[in-house]
Protein backbone atom coordinates (compact mmCIF):
# COMPACT_ATOMS: atom_id res chain seq x y z
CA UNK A 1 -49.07 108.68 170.10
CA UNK A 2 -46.81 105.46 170.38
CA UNK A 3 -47.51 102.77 167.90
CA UNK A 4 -48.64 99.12 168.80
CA UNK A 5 -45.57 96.68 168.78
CA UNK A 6 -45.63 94.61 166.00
CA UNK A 7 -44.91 90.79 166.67
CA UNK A 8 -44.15 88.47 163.83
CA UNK A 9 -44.61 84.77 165.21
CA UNK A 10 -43.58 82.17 161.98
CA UNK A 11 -44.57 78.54 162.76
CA UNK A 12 -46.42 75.95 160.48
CA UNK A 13 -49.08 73.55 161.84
CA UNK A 14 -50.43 70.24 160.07
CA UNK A 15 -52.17 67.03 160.45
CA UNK A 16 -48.43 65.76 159.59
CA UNK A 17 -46.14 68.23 162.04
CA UNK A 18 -49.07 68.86 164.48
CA UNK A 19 -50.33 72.30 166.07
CA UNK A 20 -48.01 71.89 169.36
CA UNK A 21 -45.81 75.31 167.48
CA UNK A 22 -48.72 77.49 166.45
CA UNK A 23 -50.41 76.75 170.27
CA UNK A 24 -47.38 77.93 171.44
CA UNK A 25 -47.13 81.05 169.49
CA UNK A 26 -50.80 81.69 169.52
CA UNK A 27 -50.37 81.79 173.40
CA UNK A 28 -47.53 84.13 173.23
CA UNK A 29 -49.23 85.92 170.61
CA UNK A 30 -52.54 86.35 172.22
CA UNK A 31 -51.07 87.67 175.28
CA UNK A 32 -48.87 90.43 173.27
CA UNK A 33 -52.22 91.13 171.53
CA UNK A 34 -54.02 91.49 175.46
CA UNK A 35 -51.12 93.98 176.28
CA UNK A 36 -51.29 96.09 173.19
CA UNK A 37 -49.66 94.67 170.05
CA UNK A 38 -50.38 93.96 167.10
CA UNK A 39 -49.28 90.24 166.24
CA UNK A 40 -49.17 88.00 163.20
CA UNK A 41 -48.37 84.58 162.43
CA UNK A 42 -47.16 83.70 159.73
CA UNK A 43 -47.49 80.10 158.39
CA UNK A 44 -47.72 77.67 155.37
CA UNK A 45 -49.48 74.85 156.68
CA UNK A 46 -52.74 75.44 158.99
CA UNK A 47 -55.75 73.86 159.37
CA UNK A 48 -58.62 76.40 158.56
CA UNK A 49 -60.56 75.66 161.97
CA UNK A 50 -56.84 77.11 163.48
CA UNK A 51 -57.14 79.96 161.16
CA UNK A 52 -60.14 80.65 162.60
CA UNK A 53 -59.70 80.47 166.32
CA UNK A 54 -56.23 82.78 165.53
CA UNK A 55 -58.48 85.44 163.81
CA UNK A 56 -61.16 85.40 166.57
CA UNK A 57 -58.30 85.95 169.48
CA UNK A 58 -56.96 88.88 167.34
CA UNK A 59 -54.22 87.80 165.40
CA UNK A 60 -53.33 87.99 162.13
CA UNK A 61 -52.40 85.23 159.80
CA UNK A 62 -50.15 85.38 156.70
CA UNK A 63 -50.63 82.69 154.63
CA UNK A 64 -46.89 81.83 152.78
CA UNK A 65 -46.27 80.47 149.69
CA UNK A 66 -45.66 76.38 149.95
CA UNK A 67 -42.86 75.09 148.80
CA UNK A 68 -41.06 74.98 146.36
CA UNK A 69 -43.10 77.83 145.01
CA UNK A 70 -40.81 79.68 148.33
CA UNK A 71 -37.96 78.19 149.69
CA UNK A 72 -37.87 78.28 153.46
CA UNK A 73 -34.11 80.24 153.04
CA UNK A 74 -36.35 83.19 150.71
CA UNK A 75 -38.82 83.21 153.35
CA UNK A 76 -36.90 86.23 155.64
CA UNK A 77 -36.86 87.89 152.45
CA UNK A 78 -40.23 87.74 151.13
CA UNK A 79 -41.41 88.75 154.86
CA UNK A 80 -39.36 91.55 154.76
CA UNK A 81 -41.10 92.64 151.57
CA UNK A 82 -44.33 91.95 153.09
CA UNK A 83 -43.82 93.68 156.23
CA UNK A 84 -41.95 96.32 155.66
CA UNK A 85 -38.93 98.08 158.64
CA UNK A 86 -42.18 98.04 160.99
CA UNK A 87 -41.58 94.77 162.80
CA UNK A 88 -40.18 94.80 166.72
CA UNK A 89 -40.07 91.30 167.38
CA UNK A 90 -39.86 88.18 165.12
CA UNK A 91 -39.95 84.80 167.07
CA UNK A 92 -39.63 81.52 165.13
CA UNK A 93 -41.07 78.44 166.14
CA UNK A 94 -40.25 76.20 163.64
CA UNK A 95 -37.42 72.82 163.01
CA UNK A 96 -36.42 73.87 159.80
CA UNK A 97 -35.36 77.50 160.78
CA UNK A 98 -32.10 78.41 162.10
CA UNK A 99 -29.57 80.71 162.27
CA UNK A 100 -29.21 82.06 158.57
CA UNK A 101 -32.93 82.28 158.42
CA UNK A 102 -32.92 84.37 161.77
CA UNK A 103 -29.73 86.43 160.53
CA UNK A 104 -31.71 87.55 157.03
CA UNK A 105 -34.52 88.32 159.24
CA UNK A 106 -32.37 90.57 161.58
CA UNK A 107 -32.23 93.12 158.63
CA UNK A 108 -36.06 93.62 159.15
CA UNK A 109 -37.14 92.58 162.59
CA UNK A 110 -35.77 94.66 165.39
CA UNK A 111 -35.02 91.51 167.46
CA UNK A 112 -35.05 88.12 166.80
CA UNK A 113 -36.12 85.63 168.92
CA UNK A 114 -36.59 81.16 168.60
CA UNK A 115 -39.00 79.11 170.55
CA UNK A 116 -36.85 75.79 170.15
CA UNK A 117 -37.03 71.86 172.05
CA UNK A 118 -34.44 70.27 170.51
CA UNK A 119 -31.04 72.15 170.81
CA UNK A 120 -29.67 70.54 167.69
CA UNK A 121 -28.84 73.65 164.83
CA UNK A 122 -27.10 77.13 165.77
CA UNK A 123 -30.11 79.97 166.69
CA UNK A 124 -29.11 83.74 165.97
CA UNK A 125 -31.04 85.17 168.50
CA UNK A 126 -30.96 87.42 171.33
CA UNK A 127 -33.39 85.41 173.29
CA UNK A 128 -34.51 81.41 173.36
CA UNK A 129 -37.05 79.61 174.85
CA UNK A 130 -37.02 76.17 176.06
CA UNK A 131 -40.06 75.36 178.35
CA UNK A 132 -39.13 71.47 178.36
CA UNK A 133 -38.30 69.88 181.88
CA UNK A 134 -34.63 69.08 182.19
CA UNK A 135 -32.55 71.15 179.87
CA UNK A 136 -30.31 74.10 181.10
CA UNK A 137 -28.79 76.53 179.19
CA UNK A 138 -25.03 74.65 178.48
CA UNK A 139 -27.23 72.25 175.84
CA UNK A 140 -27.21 75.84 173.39
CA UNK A 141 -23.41 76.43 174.37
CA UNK A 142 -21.64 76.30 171.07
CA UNK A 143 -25.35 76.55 169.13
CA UNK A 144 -25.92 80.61 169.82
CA UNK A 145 -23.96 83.39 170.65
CA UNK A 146 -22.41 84.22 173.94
CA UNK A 147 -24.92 87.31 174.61
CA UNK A 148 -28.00 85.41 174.04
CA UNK A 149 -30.82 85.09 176.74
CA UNK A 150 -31.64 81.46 177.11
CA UNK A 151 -34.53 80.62 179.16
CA UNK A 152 -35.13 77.17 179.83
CA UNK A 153 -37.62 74.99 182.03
CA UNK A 154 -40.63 74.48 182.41
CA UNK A 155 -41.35 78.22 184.90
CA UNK A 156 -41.04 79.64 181.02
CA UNK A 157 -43.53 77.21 179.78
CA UNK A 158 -46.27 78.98 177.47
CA UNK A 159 -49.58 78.42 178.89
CA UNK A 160 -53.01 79.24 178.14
CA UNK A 161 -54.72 81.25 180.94
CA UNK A 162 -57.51 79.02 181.57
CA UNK A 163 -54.07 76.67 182.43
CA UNK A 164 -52.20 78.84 184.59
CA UNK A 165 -54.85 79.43 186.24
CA UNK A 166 -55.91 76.00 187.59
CA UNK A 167 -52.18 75.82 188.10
CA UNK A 168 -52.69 78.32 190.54
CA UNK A 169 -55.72 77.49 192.03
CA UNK A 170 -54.07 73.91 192.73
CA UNK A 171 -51.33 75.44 194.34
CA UNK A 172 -53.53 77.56 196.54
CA UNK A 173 -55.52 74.23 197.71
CA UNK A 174 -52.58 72.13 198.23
CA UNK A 175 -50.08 75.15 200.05
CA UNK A 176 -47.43 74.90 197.57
């Protein structure tokens, strides 16, 4: 019997910050979840009414520590504690991560991946996501390592299905 992949998605989500990260992760995470794994996010700000619509759609939350009870550079290793080795995929989503967070995390998570819109602070990942219109891969050049996957525009947005699918029903009315 194989085991259910486990995806750790860490992103925070606030009347201050906004939910645009945990969307994004919840839609990554929910489709994971339709394909077989088992996915978490883990956060320390979220609105309970969020909590609740993650936990209906079959992912897990982990409620972290605020700070400075845990210091975002402790959080890799409290996860890790948390977690345990069983952890295929952590993806952060999230401006105040970067690449020491991601390397600590390496030692638990099999791979490491960032959901990131800015391009300003080095990534240690072997994959990134940029679903914003205009940016190319040579804004990370100098910001992650030569053998990382970078993805960008908007054909790797994240979208909901009820989105990408009146995407496609648009495109089938107008012949595009």
């Amino acid at each position: 019997m194989t085991h259910a992949r486990r995806i750790v998605l860490r992103a925070d989500a606030s009347q201050s910050i906004g939910t645009g990260h945990v969307v994004r992760c919840a839609t990554l995470a929910a489709e994971l979840v339709g394909r077989g794994s088992r996915a978490t996010i883990a956060s320390r700000e979220l609105p309970s009414v969020l909590e609740r619509s993650l936990m209906a759609e079959g992912i897990e939350v982990l409620r972290l520590p605020k700070q400075p009870e845990l210091p975002i550079d402790a959080e890799p290793a409290y996860l890790g504690a948390r977690l345990g080795s069983a952890v295929d995929v952590v993806v952060t989503d999230h401006y105040g991560i970067g690449a020491a967070w991601q390397r600590q995390a390496a030692a638990w998570a099999k791979l490491v991946m960032a959901i990131d819109d800015l391009a300003d602070r080095a990534q240690a990942v072997a994959v990134l996501v940029n679903q914003n219109l205009g940016v190319d891969e040579a804004r990370y050049r100098g910001l992650v390592e030569s053998r990382t996957t970078v993805l960008t525009g908007p054909r790797y947005a994240l979208l909901r299905p009820e989105f990408a699918a009146a995407r496609a029903r648009e495109r089938r009315r107008s012949g595009t």
